[in-house]
Protein backbone atom coordinates (compact mmCIF):
# COMPACT_ATOMS: atom_id res chain seq x y z
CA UNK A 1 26.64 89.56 67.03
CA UNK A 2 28.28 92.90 68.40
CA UNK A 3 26.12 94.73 66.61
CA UNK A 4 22.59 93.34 67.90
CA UNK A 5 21.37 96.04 70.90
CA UNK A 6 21.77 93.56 73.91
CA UNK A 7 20.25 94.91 77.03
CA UNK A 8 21.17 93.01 80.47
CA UNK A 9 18.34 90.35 81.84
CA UNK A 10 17.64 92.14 84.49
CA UNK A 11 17.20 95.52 82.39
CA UNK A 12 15.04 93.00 80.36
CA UNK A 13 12.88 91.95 83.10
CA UNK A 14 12.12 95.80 83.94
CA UNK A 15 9.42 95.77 81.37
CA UNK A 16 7.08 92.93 83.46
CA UNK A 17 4.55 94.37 85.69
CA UNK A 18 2.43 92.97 88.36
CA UNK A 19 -0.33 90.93 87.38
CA UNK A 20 1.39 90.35 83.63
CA UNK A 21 1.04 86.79 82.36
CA UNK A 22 4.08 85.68 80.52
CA UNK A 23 4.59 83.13 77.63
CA UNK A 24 8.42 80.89 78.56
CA UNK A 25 9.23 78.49 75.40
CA UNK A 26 9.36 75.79 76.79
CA UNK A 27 11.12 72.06 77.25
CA UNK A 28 15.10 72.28 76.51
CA UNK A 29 14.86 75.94 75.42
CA UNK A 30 13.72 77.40 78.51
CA UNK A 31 14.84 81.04 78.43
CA UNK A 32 16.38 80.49 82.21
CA UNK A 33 18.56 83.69 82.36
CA UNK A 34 15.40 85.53 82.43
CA UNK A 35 13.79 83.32 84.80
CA UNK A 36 16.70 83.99 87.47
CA UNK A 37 16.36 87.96 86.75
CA UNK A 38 12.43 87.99 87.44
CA UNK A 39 13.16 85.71 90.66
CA UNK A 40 15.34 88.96 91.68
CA UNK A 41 12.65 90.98 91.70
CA UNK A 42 10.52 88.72 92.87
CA UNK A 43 9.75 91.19 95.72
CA UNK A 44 8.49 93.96 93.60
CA UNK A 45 6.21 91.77 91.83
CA UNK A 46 2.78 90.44 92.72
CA UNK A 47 0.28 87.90 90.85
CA UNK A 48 2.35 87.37 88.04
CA UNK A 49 1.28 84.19 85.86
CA UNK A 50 3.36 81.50 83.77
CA UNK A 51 1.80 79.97 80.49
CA UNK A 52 4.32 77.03 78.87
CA UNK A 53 4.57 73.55 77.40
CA UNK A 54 6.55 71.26 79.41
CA UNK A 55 10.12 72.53 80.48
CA UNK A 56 13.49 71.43 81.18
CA UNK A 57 15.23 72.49 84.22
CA UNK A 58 14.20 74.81 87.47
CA UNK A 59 11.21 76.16 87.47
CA UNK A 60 11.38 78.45 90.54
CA UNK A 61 8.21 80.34 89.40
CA UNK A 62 5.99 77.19 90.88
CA UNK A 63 7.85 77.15 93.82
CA UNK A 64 6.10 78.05 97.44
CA UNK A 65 8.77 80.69 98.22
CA UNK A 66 7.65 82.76 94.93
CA UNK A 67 3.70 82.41 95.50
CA UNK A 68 3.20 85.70 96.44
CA UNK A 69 4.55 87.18 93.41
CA UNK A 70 4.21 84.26 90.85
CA UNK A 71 1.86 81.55 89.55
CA UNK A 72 2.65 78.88 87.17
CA UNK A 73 -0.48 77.68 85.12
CA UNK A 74 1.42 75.15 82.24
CA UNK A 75 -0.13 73.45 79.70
CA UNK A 76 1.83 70.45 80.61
CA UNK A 77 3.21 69.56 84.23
CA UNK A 78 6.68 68.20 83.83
CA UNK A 79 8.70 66.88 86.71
CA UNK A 80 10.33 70.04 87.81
CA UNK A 81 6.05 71.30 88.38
CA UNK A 82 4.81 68.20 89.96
CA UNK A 83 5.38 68.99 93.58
CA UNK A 84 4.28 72.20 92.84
CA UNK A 85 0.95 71.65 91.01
CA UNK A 86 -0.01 68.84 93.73
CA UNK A 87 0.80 70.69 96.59
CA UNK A 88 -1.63 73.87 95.34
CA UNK A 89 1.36 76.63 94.65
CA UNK A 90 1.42 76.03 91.26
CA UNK A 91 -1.42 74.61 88.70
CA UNK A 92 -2.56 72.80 85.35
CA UNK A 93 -4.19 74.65 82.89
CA UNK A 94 -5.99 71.60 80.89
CA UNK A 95 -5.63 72.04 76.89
CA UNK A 96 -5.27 69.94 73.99
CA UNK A 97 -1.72 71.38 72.55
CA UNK A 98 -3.34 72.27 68.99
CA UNK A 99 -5.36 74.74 70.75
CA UNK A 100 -3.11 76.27 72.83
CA UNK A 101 -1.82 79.02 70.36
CA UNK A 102 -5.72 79.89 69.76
CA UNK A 103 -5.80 80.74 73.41
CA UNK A 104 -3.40 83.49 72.59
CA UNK A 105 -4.40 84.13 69.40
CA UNK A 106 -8.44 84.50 70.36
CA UNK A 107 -7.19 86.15 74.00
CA UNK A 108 -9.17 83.49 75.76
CA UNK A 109 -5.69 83.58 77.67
CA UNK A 110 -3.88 86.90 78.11
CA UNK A 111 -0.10 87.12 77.05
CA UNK A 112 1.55 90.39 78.26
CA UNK A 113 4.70 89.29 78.05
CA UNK A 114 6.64 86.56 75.64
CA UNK A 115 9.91 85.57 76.83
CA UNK A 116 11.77 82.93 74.08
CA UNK A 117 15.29 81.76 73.40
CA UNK A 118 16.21 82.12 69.76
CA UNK A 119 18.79 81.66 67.86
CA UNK A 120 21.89 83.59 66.04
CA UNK A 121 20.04 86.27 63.20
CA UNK A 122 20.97 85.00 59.23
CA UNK A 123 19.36 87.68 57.25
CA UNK A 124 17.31 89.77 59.87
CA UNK A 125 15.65 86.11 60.74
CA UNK A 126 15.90 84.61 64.05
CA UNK A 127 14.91 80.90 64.83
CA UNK A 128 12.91 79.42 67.68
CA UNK A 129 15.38 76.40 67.31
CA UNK A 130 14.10 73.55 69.09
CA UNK A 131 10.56 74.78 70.58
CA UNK A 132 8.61 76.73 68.08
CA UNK A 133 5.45 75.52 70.04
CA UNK A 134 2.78 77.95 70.43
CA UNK A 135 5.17 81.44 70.69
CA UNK A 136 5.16 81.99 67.18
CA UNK A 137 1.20 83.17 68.60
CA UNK A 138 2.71 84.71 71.75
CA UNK A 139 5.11 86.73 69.76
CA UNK A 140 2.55 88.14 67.82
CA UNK A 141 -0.30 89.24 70.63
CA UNK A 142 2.15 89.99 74.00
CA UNK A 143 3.05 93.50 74.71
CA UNK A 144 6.28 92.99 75.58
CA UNK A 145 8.51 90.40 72.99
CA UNK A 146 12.24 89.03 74.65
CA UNK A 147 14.10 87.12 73.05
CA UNK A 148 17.41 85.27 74.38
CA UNK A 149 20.00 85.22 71.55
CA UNK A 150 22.00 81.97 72.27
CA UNK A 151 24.30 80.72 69.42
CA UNK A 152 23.38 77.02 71.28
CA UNK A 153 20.03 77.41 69.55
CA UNK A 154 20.02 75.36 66.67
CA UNK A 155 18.78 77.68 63.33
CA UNK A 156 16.12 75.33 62.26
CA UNK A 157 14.10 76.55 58.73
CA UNK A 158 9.83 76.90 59.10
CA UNK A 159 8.86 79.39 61.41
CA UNK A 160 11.18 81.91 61.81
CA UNK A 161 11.08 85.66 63.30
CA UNK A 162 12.24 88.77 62.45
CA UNK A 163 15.10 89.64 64.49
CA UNK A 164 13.21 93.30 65.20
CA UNK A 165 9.54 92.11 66.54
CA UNK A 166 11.34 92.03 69.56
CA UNK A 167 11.31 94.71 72.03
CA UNK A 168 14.05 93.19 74.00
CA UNK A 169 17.19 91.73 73.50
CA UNK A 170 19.52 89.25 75.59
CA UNK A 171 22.40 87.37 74.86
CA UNK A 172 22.87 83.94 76.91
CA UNK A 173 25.14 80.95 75.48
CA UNK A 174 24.83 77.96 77.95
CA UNK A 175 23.71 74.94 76.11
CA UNK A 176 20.47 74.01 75.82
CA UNK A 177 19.13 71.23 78.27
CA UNK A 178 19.68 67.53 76.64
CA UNK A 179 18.01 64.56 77.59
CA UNK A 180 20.00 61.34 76.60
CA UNK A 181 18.51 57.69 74.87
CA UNK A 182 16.50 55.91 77.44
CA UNK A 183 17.01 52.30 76.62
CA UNK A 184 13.42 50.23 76.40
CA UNK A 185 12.69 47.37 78.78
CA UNK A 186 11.87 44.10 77.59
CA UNK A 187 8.33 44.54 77.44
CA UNK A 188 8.85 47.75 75.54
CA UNK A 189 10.34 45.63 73.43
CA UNK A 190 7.73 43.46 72.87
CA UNK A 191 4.86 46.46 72.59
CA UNK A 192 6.74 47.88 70.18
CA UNK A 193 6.94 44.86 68.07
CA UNK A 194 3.02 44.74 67.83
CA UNK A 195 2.82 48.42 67.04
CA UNK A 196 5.54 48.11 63.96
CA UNK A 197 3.05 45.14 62.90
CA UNK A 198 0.42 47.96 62.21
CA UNK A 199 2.73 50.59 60.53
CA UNK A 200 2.84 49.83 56.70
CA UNK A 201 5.32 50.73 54.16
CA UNK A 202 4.88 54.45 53.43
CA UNK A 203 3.17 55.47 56.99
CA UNK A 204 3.84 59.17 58.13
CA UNK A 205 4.54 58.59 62.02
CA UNK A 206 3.69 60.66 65.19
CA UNK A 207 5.06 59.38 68.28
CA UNK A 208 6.94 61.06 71.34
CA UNK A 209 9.92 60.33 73.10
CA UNK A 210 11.17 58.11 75.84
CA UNK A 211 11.49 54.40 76.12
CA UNK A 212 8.66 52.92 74.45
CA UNK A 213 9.09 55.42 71.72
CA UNK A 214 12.74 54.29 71.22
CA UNK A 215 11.18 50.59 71.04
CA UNK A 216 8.50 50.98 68.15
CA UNK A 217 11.47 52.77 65.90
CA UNK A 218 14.08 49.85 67.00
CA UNK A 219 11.40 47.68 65.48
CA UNK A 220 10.68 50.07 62.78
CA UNK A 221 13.94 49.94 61.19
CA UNK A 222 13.08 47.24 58.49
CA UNK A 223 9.80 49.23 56.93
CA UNK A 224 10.71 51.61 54.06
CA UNK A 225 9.62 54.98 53.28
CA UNK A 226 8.06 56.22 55.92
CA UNK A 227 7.41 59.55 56.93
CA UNK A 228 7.07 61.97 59.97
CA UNK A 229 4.99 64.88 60.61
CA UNK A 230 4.56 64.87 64.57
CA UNK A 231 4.40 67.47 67.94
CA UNK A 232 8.26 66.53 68.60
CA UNK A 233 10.75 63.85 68.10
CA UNK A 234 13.87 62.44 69.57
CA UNK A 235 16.72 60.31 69.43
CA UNK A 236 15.15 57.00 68.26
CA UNK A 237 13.01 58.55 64.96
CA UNK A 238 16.67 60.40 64.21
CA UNK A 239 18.24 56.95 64.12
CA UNK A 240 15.48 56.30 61.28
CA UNK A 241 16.12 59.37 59.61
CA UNK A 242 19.68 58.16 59.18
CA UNK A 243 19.01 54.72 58.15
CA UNK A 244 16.86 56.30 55.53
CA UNK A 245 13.80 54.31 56.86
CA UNK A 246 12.26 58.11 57.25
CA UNK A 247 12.74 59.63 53.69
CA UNK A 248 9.51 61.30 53.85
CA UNK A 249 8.76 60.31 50.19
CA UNK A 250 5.19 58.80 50.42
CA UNK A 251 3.63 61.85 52.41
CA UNK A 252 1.59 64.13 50.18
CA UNK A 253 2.58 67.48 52.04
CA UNK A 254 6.17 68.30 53.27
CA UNK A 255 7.70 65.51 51.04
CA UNK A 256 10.96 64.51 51.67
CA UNK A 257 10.24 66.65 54.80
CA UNK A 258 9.92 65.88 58.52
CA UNK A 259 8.13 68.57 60.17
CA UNK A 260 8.06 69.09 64.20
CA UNK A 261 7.29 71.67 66.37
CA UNK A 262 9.27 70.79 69.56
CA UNK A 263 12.84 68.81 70.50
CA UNK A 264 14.19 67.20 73.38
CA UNK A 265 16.78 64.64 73.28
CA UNK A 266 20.73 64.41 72.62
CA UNK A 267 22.61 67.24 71.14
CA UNK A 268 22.91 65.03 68.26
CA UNK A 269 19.18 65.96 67.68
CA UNK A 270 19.54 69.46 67.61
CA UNK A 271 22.47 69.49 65.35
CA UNK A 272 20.85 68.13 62.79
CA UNK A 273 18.10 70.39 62.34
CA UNK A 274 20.85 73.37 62.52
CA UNK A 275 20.33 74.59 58.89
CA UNK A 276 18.74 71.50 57.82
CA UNK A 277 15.85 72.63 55.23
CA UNK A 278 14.84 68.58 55.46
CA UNK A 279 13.87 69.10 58.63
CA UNK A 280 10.51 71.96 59.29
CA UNK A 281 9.77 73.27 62.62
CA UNK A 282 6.39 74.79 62.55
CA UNK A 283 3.72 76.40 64.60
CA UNK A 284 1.68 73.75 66.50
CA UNK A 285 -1.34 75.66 64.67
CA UNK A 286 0.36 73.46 61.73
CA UNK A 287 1.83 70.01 63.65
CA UNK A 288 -0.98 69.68 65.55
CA UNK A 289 -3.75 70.47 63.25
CA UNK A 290 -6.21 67.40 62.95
CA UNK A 291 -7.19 68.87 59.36
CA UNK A 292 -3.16 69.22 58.35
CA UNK A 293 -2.41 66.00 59.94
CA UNK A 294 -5.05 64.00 57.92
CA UNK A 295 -3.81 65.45 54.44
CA UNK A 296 -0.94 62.90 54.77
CA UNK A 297 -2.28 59.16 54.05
CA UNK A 298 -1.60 56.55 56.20
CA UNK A 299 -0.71 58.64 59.38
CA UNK A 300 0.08 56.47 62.50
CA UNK A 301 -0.02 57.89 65.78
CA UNK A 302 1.43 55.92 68.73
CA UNK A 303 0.81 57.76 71.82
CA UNK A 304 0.68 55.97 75.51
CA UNK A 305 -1.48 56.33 78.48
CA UNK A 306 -0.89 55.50 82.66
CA UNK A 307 -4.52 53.90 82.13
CA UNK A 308 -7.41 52.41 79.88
CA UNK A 309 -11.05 51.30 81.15
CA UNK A 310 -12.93 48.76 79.56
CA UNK A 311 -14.65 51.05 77.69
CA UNK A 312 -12.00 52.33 76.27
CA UNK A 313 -11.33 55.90 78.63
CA UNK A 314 -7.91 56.76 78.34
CA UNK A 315 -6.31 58.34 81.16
CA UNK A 316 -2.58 60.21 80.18
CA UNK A 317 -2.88 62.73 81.95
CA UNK A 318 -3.17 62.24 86.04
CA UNK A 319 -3.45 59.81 88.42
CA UNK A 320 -6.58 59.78 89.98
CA UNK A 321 -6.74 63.28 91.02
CA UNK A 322 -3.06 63.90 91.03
CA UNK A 323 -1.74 65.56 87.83
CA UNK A 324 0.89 64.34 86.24
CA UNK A 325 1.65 65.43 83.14
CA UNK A 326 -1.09 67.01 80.10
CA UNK A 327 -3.07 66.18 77.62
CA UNK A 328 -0.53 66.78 75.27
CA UNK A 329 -1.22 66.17 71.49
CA UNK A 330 -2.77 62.88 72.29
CA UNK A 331 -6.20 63.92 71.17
CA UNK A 332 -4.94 65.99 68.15
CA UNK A 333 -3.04 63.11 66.17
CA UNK A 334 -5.69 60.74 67.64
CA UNK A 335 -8.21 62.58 65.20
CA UNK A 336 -5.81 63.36 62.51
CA UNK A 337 -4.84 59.74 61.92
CA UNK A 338 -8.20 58.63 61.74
CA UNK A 339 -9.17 61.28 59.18
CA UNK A 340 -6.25 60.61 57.10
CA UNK A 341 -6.77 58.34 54.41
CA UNK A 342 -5.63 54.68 55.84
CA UNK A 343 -4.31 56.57 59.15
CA UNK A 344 -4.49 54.18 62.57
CA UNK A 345 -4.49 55.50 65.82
CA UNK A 346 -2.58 53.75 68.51
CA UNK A 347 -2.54 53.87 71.91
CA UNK A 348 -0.31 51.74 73.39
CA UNK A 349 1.07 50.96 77.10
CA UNK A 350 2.33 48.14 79.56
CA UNK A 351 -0.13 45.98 80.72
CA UNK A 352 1.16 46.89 84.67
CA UNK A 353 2.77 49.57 86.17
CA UNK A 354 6.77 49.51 87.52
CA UNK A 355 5.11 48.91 90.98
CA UNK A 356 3.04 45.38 89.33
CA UNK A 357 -0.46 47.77 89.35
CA UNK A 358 -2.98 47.29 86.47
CA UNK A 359 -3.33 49.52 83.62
CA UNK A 360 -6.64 48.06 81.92
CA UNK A 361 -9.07 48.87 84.97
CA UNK A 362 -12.83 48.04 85.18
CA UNK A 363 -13.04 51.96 85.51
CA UNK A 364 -10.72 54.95 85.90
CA UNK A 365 -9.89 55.86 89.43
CA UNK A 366 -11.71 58.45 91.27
CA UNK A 367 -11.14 62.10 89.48
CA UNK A 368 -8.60 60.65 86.59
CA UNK A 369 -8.73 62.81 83.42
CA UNK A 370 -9.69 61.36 80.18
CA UNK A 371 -7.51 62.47 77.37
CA UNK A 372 -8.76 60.46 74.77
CA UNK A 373 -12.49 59.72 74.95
CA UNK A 374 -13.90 56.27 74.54
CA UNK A 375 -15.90 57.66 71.41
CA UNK A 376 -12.06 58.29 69.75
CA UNK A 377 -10.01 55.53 71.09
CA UNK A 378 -8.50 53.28 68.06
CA UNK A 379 -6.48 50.65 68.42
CA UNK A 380 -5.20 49.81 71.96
CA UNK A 381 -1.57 47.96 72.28
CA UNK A 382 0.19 45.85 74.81
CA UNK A 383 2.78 43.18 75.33
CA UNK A 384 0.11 41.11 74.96
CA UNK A 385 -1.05 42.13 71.61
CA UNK A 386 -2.98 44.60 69.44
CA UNK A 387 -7.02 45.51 69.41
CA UNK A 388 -9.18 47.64 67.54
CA UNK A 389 -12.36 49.26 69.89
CA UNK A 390 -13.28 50.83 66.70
CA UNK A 391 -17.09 50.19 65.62
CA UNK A 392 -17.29 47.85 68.88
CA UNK A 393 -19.75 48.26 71.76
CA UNK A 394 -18.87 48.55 74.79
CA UNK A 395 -19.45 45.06 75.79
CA UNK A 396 -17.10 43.50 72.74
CA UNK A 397 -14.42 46.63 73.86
CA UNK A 398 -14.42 45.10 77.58
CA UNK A 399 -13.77 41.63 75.87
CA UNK A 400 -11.25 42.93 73.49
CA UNK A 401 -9.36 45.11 76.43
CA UNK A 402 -9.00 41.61 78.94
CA UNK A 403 -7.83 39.65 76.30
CA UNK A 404 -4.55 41.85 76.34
CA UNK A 405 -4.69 42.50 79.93
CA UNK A 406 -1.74 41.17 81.97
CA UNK A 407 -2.80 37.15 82.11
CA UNK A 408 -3.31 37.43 86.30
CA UNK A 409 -5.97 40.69 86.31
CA UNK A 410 -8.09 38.56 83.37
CA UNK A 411 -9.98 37.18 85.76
CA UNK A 412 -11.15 39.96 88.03
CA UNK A 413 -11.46 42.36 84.96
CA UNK A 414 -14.04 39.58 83.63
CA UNK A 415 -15.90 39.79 86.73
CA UNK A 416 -16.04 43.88 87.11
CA UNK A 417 -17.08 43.53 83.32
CA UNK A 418 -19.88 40.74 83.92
CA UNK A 419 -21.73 42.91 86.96
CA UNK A 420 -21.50 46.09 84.77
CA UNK A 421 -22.83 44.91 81.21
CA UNK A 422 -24.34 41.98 82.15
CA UNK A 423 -24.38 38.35 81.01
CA UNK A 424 -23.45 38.75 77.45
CA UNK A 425 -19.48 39.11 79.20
């Protein structure tokens, strides 16, 4: 490693110029060291923009003390951003995650400078370890290319970069961010029950991470053969990889393979894909491709939402006019799975909210985004069971959606659906 031409951060940082917009990779590989150098110049710096994925970790450039020189515009508003984003010092830039690299790639959305963690060189070839995301398309338009050597980063095989497209060099080794096994909730429990119900033998899975997520592969663990081809993954589908439930056999490209694009979860997680040729991480031109996804058969995307109308809407993405998170890859393995040969689409969520509010509402509230549009929405889960809006009108959707409402919002669902379609309700 003595021999790669390391350069300090804050040498690094030297080549950004006012008005630049800069690519970060993004959620537990968040190239922080050059974060903290840019925040030192932070006074010789004006209108400098952000462009990232969800990440792990400060985020000082959304802060109000940096909005003179910096502007964050994600494509996903994680926790860190929130305060930020709602408070007007920092903002959402609304894209489905498939299309994000074509943003760089068409310059609809200008990237000056790419700044990625990456791991140790093996034969002139670095690895974007655990978030390949879009800055395999950064890396190849930006003007300026950094990359973060940190032996931490996991040398996962798919997309990989030669070790001199970069213009820039920094070493870092603090470990990347971890996030550990949320444990599901009873009524996780019980949604992801239903889902598994709808998974056959041989499915290729998407699904993301967190409780509910850890739920629908606890109940997952007695199917056989199934596959995964998804945006990320976490500690739960790993569990499946182990048991051998995920062999990847069935799928009919990438067999035997699980293919990703981003990681957060345990370091358990990213030690496996460390030289694992099992395991792909790709481009999100390639996860997130509705045409890729749908070459697989049987593709099953579970995905969740904060809330549904009767219609079918499906709000993930704010609340009301608050944002709170993205669209994600909702929408992209909503249309893959329903193009792929026996694929379902799932969207499934708690019936209430932590704080007892409803999440099947006669309508969205006021400004809420709609991720997935009621022309797309599949099958719609709860702890009260499993629906499919597909080929239904809206009237028969509205029946479908109360019947696996929480049992005490039936009733004035049924009368918010009776004065807006009318007496067939």
């Amino acid at each position: 490693m003595t021999s790669l031409p390391f350069i300090s951060a804050d040498q690094a940082v030297r080549a950004v110029r006012s008005g630049d917009h800069i690519h970060l990779s993004s959620i537990a590989s968040v190239p922080h060291i050059l974060i903290e150098a840019l925040c030192r110049r932070a006074g010789e710096l004006a209108d400098v923009h952000f462009h990232h994925f969800h990440t792990e970790g400060p985020a000082p450039y959304g802060s109000p003390e940096f909005r003179d020189s910096f502007f964050d515009q994600g494509f996903f508003v994680g926790p860190n951003l929130r305060p930020g984003v709602q408070a007007g010092v920092a903002d959402y830039l609304p894209a489905n995650l498939f299309e994000t690299q074509l943003m760089y790639r068409h310059h609809a959305l200008p990237c000056d400078v790419a700044m990625v963690q990456v791991s140790d060189p093996v034969d002139g070839m670095v690895s974007l370890g655990t978030s390949v995301d879009c800055s395999v398309a950064a890396l190849e338009v930006a003007r300026e290319r950094i990359g973060v050597v940190n032996p931490h980063v996991p040398f996962s095989f798919g997309d990989r970069i030669p070790i001199d497209r970069f213009t820039a060099l920094v070493s870092d080794k603090r470990p990347l961010i971890t996030k550990e096994y949320v444990e599901p909730s009873e009524t996780d429990f019980v949604i992801g029950k239903h889902c598994a119900e709808l998974v056959p033998d041989g499915a290729c899975l998407q699904m993301g991470i967190g409780a509910l997520p850890n739920a629908i592969c606890a109940s997952l663990q007695g199917h056989k053969h199934l596959g995964l081809h998804t945006e990320m993954f976490s500690d739960g589908a790993l569990a499946l990889i182990r048991k051998g439930v995920i062999d990847g056999s069935c799928k009919a490209i990438d067999k035997g393979q699980v293919v990703a694009s981003f990681l957060l979860g345990s370091q358990e997680v990213y030690s496996f894909i460390d030289r694992n040729p099992a395991v792909q991480m790709r481009d999100i031109a390639y996860t997130n491709d509705p045409r890729v996804i749908s070459k697989n058969p049987r593709v099953v995307s579970i995905n969740s939402a904060l809330e549904i109308d009767l219609t079918g809407q499906v709000c993930a993405d704010s609340i009301g006019e608050r944002i709170y998170s993205g669209a994600g890859g909702q929408l992209d393995f909503v249309r893959g799975a329903k193009l792929s040969e026996g694929g379902k689409a799932i969207i499934a969520l708690a019936s209430r909210t932590t704080k007892g509010l409803p999440k099947i509402v006669p309508t969205l509230h006021p400004g809420a985004g709609v991720v997935t549009p009621r022309a797309d929405v599949q099958w719609v889960v709860t702890e009260y069971g499993a629906v499919n809006l597909y080929g239904k009108s809206l009237q028969e959707r509205a029946l479908l959606l109360i019947s696996i409402a929480h049992p005490e919002d039936r009733e004035a669902l049924e009368r918010a659906a009776f004065e807006r379609f009318g007496r067939a309700i």
